[in-house]
C-alpha atoms as a PDB file:
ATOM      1  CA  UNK A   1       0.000   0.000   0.000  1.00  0.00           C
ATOM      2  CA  UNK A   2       2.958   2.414   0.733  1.00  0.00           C
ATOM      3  CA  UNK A   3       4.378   1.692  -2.460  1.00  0.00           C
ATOM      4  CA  UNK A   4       1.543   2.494  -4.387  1.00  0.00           C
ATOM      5  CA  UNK A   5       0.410   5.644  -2.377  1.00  0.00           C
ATOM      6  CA  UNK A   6       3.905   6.597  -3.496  1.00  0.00           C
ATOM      7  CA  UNK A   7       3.962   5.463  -6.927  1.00  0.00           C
ATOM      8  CA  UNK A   8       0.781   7.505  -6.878  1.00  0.00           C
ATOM      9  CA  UNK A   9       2.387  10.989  -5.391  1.00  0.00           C
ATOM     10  CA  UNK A  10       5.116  10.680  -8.041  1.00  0.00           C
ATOM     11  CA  UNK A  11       2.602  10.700 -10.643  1.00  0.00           C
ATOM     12  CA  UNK A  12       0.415  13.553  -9.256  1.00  0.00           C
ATOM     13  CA  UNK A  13       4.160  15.623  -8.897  1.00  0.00           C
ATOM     14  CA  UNK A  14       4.763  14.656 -12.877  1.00  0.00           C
ATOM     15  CA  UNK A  15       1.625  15.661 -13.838  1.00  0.00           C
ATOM     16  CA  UNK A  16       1.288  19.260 -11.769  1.00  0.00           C
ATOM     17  CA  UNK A  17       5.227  19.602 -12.782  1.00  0.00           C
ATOM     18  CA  UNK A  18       4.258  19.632 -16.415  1.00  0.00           C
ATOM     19  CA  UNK A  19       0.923  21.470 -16.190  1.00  0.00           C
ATOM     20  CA  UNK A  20       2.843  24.321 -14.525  1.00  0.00           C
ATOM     21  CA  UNK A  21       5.534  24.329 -17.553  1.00  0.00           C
ATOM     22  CA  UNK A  22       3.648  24.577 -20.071  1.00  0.00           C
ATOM     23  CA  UNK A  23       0.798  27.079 -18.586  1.00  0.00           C
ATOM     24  CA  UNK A  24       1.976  30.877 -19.947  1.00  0.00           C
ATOM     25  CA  UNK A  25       1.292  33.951 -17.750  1.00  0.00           C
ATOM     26  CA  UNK A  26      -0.139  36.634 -20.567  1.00  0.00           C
ATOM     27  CA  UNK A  27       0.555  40.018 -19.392  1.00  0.00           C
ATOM     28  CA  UNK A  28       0.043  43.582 -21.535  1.00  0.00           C
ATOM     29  CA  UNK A  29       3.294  43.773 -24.297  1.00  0.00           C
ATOM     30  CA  UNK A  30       5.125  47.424 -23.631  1.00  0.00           C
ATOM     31  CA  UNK A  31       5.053  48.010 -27.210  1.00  0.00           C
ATOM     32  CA  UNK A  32       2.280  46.391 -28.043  1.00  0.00           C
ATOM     33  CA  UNK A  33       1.688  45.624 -32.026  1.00  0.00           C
ATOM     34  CA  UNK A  34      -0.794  47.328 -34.609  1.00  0.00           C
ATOM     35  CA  UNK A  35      -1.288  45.680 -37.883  1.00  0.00           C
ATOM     36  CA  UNK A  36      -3.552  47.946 -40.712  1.00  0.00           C
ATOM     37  CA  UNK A  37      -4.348  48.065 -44.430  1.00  0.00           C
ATOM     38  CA  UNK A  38      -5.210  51.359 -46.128  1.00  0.00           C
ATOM     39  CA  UNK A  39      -6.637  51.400 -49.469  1.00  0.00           C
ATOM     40  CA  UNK A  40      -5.207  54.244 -51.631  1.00  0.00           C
ATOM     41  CA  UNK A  41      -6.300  54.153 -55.034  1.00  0.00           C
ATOM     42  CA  UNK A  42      -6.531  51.009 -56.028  1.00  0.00           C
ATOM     43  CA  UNK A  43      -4.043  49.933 -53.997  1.00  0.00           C
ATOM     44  CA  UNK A  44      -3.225  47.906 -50.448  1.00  0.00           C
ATOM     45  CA  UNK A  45      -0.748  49.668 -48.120  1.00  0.00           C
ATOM     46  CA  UNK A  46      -0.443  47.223 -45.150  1.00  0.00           C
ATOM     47  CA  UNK A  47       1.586  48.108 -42.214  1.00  0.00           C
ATOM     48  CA  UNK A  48       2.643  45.507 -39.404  1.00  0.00           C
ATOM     49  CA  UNK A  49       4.766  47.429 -36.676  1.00  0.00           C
ATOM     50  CA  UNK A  50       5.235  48.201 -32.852  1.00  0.00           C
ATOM     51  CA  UNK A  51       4.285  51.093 -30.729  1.00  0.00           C
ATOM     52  CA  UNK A  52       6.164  51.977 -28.027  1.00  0.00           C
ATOM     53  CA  UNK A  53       5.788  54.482 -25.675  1.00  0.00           C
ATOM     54  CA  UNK A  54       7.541  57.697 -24.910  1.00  0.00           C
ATOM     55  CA  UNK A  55       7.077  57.216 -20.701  1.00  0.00           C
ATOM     56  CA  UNK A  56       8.194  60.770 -19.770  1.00  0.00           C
ATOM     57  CA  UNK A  57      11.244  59.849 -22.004  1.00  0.00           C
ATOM     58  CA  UNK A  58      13.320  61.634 -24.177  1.00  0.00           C
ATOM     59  CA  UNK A  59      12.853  60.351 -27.630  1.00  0.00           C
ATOM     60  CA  UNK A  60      14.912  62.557 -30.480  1.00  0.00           C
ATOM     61  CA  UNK A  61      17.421  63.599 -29.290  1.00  0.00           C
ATOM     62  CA  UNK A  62      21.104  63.649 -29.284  1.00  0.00           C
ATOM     63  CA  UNK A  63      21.281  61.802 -25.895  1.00  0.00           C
ATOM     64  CA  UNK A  64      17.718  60.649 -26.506  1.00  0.00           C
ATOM     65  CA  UNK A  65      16.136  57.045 -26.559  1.00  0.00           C
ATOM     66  CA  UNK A  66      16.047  57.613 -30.372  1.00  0.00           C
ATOM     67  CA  UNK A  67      19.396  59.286 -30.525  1.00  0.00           C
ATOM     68  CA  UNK A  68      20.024  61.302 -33.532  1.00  0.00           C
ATOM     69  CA  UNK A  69      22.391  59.605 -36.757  1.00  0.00           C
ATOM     70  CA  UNK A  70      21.774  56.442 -35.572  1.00  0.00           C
ATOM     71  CA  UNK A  71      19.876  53.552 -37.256  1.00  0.00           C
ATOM     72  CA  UNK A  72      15.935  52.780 -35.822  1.00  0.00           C
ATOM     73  CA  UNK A  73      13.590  50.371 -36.405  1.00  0.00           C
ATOM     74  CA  UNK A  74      11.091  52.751 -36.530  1.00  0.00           C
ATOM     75  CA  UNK A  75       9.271  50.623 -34.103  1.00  0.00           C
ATOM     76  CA  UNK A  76       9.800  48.148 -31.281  1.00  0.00           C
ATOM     77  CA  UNK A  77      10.213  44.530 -31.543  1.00  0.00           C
ATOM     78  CA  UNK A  78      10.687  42.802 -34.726  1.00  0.00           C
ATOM     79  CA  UNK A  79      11.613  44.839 -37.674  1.00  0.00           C
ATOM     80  CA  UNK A  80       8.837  47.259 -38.960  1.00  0.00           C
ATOM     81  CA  UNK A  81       6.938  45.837 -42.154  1.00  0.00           C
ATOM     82  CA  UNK A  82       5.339  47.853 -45.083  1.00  0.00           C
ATOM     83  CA  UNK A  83       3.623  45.766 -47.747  1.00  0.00           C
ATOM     84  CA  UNK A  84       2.284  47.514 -51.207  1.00  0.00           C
ATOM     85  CA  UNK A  85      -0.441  45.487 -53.458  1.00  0.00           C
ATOM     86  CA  UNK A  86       0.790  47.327 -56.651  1.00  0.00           C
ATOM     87  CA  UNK A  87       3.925  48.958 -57.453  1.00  0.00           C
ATOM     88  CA  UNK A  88       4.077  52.170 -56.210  1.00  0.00           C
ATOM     89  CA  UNK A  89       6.595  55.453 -55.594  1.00  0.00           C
ATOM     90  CA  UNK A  90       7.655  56.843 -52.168  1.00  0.00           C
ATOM     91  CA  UNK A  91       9.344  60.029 -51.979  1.00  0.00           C
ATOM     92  CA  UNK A  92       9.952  59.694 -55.945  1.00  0.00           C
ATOM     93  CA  UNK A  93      11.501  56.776 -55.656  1.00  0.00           C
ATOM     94  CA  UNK A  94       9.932  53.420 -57.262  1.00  0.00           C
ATOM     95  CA  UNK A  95       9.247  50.091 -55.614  1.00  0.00           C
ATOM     96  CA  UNK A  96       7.838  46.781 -56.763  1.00  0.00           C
ATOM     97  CA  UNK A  97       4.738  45.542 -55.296  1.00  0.00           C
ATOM     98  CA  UNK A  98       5.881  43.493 -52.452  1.00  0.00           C
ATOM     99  CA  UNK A  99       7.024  42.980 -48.500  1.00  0.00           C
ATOM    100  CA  UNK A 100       9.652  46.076 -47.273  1.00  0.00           C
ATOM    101  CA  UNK A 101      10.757  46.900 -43.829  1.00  0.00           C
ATOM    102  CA  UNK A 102      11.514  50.386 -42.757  1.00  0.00           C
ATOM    103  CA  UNK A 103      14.249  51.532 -40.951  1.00  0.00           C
ATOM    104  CA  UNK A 104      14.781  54.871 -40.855  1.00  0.00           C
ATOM    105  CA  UNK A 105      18.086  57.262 -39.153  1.00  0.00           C
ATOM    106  CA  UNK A 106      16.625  60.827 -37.755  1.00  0.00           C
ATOM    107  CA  UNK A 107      18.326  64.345 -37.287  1.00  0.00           C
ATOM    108  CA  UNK A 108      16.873  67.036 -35.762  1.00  0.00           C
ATOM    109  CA  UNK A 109      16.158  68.298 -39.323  1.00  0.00           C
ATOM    110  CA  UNK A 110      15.188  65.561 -41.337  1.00  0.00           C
ATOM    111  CA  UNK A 111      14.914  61.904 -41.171  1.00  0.00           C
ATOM    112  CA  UNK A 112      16.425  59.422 -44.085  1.00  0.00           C
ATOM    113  CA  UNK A 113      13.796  56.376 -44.737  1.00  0.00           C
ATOM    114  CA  UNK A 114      14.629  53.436 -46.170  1.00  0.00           C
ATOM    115  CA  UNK A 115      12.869  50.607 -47.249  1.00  0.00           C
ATOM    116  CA  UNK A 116      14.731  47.244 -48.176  1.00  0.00           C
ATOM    117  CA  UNK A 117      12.964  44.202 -49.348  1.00  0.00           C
ATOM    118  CA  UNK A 118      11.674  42.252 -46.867  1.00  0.00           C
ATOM    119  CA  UNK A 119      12.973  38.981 -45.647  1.00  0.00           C
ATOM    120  CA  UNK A 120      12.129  38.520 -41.930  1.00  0.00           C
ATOM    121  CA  UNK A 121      11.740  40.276 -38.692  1.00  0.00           C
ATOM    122  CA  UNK A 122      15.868  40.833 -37.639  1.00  0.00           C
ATOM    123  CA  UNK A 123      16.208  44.874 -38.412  1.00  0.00           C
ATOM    124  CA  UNK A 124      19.610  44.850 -37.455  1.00  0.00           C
ATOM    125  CA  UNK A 125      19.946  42.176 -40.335  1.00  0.00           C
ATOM    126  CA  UNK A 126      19.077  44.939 -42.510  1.00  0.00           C
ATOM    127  CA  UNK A 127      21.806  47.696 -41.440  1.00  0.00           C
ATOM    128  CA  UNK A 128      24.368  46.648 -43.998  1.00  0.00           C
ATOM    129  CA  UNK A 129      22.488  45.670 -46.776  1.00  0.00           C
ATOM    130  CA  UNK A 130      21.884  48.013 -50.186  1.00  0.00           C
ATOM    131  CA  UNK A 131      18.316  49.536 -49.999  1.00  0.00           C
ATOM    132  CA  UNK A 132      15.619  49.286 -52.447  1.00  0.00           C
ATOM    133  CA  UNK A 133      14.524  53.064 -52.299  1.00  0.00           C
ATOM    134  CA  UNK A 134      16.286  55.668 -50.019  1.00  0.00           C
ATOM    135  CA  UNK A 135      14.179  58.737 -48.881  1.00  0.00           C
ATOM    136  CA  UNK A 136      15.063  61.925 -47.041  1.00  0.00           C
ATOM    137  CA  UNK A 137      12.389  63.694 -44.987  1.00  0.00           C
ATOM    138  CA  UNK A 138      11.803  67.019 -43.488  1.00  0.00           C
ATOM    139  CA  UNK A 139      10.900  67.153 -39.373  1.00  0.00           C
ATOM    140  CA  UNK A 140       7.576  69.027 -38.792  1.00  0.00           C
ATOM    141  CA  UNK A 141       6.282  69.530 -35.280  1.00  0.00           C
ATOM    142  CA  UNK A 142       2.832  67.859 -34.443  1.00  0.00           C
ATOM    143  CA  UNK A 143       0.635  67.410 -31.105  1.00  0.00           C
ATOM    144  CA  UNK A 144       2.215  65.545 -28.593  1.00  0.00           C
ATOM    145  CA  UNK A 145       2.231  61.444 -29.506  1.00  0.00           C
ATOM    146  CA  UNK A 146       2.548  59.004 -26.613  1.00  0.00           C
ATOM    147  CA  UNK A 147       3.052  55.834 -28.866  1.00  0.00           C
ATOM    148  CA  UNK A 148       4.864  55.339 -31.991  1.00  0.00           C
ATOM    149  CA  UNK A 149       2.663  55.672 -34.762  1.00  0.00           C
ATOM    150  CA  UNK A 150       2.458  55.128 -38.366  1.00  0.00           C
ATOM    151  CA  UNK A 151      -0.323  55.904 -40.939  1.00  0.00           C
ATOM    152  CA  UNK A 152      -1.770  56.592 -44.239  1.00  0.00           C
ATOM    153  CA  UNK A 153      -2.883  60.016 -45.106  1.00  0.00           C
ATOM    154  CA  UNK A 154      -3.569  62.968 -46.840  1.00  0.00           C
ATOM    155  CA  UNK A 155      -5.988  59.897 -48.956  1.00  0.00           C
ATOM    156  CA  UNK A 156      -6.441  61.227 -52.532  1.00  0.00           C
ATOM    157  CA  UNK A 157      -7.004  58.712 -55.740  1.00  0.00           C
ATOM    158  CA  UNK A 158      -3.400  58.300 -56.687  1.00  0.00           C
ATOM    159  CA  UNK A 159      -1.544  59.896 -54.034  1.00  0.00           C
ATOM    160  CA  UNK A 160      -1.436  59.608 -49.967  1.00  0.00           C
ATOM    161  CA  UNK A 161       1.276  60.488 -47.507  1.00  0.00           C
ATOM    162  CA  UNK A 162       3.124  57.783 -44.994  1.00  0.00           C
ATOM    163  CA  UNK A 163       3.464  59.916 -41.548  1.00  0.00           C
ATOM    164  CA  UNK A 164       5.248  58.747 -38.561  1.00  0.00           C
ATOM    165  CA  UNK A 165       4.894  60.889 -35.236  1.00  0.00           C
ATOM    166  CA  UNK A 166       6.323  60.250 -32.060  1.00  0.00           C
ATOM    167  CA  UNK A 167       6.432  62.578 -29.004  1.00  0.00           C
ATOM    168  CA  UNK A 168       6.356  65.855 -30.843  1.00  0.00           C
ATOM    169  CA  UNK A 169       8.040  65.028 -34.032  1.00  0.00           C
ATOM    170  CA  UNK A 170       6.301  64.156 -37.349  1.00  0.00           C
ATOM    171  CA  UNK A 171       7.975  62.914 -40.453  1.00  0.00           C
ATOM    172  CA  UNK A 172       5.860  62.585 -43.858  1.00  0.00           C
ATOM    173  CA  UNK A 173       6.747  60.613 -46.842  1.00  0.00           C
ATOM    174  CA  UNK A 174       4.807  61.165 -49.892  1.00  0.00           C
ATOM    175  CA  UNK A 175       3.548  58.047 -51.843  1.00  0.00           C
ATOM    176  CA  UNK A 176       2.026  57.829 -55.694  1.00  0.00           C
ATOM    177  CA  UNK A 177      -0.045  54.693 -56.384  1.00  0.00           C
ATOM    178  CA  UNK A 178      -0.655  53.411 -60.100  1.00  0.00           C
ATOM    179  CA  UNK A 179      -4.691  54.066 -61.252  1.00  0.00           C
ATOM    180  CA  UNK A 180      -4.709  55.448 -64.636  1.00  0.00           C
ATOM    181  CA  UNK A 181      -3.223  52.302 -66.394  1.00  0.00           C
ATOM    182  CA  UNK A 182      -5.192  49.817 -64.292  1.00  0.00           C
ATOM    183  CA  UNK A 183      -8.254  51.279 -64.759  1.00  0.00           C
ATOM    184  CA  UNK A 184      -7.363  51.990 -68.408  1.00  0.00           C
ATOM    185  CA  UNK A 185      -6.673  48.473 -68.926  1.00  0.00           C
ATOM    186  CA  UNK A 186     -10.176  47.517 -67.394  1.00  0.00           C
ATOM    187  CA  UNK A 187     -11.808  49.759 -69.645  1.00  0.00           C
ATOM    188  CA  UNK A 188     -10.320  48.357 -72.490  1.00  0.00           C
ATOM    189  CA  UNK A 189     -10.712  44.077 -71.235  1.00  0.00           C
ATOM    190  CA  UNK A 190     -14.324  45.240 -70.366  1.00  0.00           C
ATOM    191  CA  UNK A 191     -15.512  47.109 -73.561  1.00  0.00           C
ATOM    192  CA  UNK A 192     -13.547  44.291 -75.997  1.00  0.00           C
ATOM    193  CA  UNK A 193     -16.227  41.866 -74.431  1.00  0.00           C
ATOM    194  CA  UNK A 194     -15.807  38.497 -73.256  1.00  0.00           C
ATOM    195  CA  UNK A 195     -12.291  36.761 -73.209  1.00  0.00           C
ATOM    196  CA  UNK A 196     -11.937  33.217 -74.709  1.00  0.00           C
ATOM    197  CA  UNK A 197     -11.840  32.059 -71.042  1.00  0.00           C
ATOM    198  CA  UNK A 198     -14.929  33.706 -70.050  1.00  0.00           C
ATOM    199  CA  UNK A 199     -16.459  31.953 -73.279  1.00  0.00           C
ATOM    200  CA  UNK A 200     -14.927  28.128 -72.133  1.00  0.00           C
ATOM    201  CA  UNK A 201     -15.893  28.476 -68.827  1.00  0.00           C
ATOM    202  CA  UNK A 202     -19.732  29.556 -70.018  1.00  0.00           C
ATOM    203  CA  UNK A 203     -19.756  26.356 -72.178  1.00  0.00           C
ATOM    204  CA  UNK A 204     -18.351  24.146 -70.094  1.00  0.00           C
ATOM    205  CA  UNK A 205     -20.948  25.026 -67.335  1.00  0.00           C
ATOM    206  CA  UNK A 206     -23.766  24.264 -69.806  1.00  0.00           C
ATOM    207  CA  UNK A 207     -22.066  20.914 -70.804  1.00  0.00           C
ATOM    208  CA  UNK A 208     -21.515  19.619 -67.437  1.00  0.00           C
ATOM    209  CA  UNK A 209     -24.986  20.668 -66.167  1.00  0.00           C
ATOM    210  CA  UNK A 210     -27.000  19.193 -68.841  1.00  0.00           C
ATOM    211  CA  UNK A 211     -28.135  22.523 -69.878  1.00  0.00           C
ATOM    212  CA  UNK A 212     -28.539  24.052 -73.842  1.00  0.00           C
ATOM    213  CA  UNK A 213     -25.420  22.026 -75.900  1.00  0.00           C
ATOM    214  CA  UNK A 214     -26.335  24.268 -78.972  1.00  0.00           C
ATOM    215  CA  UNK A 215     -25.589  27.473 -76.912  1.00  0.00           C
ATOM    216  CA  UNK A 216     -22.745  25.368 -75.259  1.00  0.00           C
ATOM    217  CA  UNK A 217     -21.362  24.680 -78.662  1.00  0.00           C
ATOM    218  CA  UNK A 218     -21.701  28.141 -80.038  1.00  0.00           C
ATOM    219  CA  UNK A 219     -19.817  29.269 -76.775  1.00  0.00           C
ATOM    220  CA  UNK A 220     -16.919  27.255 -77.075  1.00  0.00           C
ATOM    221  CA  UNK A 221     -16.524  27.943 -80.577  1.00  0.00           C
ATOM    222  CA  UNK A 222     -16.132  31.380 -79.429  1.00  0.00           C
ATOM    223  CA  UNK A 223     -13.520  30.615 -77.353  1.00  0.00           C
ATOM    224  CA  UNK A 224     -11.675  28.495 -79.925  1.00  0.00           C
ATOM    225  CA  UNK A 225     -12.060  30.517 -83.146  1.00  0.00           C
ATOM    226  CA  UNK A 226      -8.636  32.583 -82.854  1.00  0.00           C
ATOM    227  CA  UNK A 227      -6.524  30.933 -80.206  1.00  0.00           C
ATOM    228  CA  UNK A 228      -7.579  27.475 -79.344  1.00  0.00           C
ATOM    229  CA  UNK A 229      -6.014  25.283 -76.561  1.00  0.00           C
ATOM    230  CA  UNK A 230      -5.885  21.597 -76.342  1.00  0.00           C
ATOM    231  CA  UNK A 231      -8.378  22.080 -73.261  1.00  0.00           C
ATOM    232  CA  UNK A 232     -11.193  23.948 -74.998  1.00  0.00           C
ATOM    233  CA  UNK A 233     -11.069  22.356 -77.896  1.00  0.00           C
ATOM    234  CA  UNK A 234     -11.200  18.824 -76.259  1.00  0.00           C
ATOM    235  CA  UNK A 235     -14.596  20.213 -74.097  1.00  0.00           C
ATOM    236  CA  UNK A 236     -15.711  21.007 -78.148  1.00  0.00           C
ATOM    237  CA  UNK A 237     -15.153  17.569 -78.984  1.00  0.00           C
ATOM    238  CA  UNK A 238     -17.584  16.516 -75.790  1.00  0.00           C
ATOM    239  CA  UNK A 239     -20.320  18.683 -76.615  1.00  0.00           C
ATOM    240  CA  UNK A 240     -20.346  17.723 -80.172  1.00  0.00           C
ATOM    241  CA  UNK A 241     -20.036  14.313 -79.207  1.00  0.00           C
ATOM    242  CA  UNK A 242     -23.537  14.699 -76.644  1.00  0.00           C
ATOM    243  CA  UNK A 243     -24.985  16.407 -79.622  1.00  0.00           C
ATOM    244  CA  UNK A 244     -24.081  13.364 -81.731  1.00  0.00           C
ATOM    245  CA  UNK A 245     -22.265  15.417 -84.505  1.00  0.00           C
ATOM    246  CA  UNK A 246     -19.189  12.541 -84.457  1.00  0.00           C
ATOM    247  CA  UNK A 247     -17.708  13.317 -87.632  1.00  0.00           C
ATOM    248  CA  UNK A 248     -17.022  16.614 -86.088  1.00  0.00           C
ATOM    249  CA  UNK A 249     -16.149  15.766 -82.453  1.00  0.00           C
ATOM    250  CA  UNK A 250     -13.724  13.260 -84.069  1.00  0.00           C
ATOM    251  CA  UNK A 251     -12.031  16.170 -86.196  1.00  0.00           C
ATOM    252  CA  UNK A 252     -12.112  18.166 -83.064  1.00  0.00           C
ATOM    253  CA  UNK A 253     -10.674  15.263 -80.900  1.00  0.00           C
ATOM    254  CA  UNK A 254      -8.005  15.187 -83.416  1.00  0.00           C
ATOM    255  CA  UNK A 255      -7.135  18.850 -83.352  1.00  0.00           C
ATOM    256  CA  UNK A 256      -7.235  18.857 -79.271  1.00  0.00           C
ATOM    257  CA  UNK A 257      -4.740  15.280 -79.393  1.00  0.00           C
ATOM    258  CA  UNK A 258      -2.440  17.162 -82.162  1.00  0.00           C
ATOM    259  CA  UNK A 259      -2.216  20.878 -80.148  1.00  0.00           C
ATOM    260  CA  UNK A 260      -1.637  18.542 -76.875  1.00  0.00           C
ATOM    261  CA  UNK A 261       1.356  16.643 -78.061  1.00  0.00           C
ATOM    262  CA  UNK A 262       2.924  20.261 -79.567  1.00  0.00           C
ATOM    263  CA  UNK A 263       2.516  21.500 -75.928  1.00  0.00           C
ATOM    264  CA  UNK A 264       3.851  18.055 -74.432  1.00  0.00           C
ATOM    265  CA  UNK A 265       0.306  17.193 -72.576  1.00  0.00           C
ATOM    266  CA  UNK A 266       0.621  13.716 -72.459  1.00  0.00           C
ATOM    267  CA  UNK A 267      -2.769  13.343 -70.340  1.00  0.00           C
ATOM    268  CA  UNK A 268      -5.053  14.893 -73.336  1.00  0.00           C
ATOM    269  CA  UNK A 269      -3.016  13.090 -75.960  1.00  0.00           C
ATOM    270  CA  UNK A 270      -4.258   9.899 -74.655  1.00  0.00           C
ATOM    271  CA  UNK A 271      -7.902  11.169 -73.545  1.00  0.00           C
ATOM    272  CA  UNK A 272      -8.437  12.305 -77.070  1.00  0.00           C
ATOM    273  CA  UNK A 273      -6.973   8.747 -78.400  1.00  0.00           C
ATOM    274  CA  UNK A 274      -9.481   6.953 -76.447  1.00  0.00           C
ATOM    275  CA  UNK A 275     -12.478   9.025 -77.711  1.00  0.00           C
ATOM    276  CA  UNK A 276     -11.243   9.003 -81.267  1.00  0.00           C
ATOM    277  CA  UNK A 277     -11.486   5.270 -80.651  1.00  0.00           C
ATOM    278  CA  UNK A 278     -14.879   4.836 -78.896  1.00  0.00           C
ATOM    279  CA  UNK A 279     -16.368   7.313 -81.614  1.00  0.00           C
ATOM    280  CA  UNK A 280     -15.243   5.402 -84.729  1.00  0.00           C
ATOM    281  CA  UNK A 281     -16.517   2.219 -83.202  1.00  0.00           C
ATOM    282  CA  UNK A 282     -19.865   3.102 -82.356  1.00  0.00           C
ATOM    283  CA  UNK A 283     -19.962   5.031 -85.688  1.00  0.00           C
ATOM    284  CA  UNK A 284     -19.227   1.863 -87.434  1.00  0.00           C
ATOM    285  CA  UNK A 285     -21.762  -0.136 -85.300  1.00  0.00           C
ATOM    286  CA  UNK A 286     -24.727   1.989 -86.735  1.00  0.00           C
END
C-alpha cells in the first residue's frame, strides 16, 4: 500500500510539474503591435509594426532614446513591415509591389527612410544591406504622440502620404499609387467583351450541367475561333459528341490530341486517343 500511495504521489508531482511548464502567464506587451491596411487608389498599403511608448522619455534627441544619426527600427520589436499590393513610388523613388521593412536614421532636421525588401523580422539584419529606395524627410512639429505611430494620409485617388509621429516630431513621406493604367486596362478588357476564357468556362458550365449544348457549342466555338487550346477544344469535342455530330467531335478530338502533343500534354493526348477510338466504333456499329 505504501508503495503504491507513493507510486501515486510521483505521478500527481509529474503531472502538476508539467501542467505548470507549459501554462503561460499573458501580461500587456510594452510596445504592443498594430497591424492595418489602407486602401489608396486602387491599392493595399499594409503596415505591421510596434508602438512603443515615450514614458516621460526623451525620444529625439542627441542623448535621446532615439538618438540622432543612428539607425531605428522605426518601431519596437521585430523589424517594422510595409507591404504595397501594386507597385508604387515613395518620396519619388519606385518600388515593386511586395514585403519592405523600414528603418529609418533621424536628425533634428530631417529623417532618411529606407525601405529594403523584406525577408524577416531581424532589423539589425538589414543595417548593412543596399536599400531598395532611399528617402530623405523634413521634421515638422505635431501634437504631442505618446506611442509610436504610423499611418496613411492625406488619402487622394493616386496619391497619400506615410506619416510617422512620435512625441512631438512628425515625419511625412509622400507616396504615388498606379490608377490610370489599371483602370485603363479595365476599360479596355471590359468594352472588348468576353475573353476566350470567359467563353470556355460559359460552355463548359452548360455541358456539365446538362443545360442548352447548342448554346454550349456556339460558346466554345467562341472561345476556340482565334486561339484554341488543347483544353477547350477537347470540351468542343464533348459537346459535339452529346450532340451526336461525331464526324465533327472526331475532327475536333483530333485537333485537341495534335495541339496537346505540340505542348507536351501527355494526359489529353491519350484522352483524345481513347475518344477518337470509342467514336469510330460506335460510328461503325450503326
Amino acid at each position: 500500500m505504501k508503495k503504491l500511495l507513493f507510486f501515486c504521489s510521483v505521478l500527481f508531482s509529474v503531472a502538476l510539474f508539467s501542467t505548470s511548464a507549459q501554462a503561460q502567464i499573458k501580461t500587456p506587451a510594452p510596445s504592443p503591435t498594430c497591424k492595418m491596411t489602407q486602401t489608396v487608389g486602387l491599392t493595399d498599403v499594409t503596415l505591421n509594426y510596434s508602438r512603443p511608448g515615450v514614458k516621460e522619455r526623451s525620444v529625439f534627441a542627441a542623448d535621446g532614446l532615439v538618438p540622432y544619426g543612428k539607425v531605428w527600427r522605426a518601431g519596437a520589436n521585430s523589424a517594422t513591415k510595409i507591404s504595397f499590393s501594386d507597385d508604387v513610388k515613395v518620396g519619388g523613388k519606385a518600388l515593386k509591389a511586395g514585403d519592405y521593412a523600414i528603418l529609418v536614421t533621424p536628425s533634428e532636421k530631417e529623417w532618411t527612410v529606407n525601405f529594403y525588401t523584406y525577408e524577416g523580422g531581424n532589423w539589425s539584419s538589414y543595417v548593412e544591406k543596399e536599400a531598395a529606395a532611399s528617402v530623405m524627410a523634413k521634421v515638422q512639429a505635431c501634437n504631442f504622440t505618446e506611442n509610436f505611430t504610423i499611418d496613411i494620409n492625406a488619402i487622394g485617388m493616386t496619391s497619400a502620404n506615410i506619416n510617422f509621429l512620435w512625441e512631438k516630431t512628425m515625419v511625412s513621406v509622400p507616396m504615388e499609387v498606379a490608377v490610370d493604367e489599371k483602370v485603363e486596362a479595365d476599360i479596355k478588357k471590359t468594352l472588348a467583351g468576353p475573353s476566350a476564357n470567359d467563353y470556355y468556362a460559359a460552355a463548359t458550365y452548360y455541358h456539365e450541367s446538362g443545360k442548352d449544348l447548342n448554346k454550349a457549342l456556339e460558346w466554345i466555338n467562341k472561345a476556340t475561333e482565334t486561339d484554341p487550346k488543347f483544353w477547350m477544344v477537347r470540351r468542343k469535342a464533348l459537346i459535339l459528341a452529346d450532340l451526336k455530330m461525331t464526324d465533327k467531335a472526331i475532327a475536333a478530338a483530333q485537333q485537341s490530341y495534335d495541339l496537346a502533343k505540340e505542348a507536351g500534354n501527355d494526359d489529353y493526348m491519350r484522352m483524345n486517343e481513347k475518344s477518337i477510338k470509342e467514336w469510330k466504333n460506335a460510328s461503325m456499329k450503326k
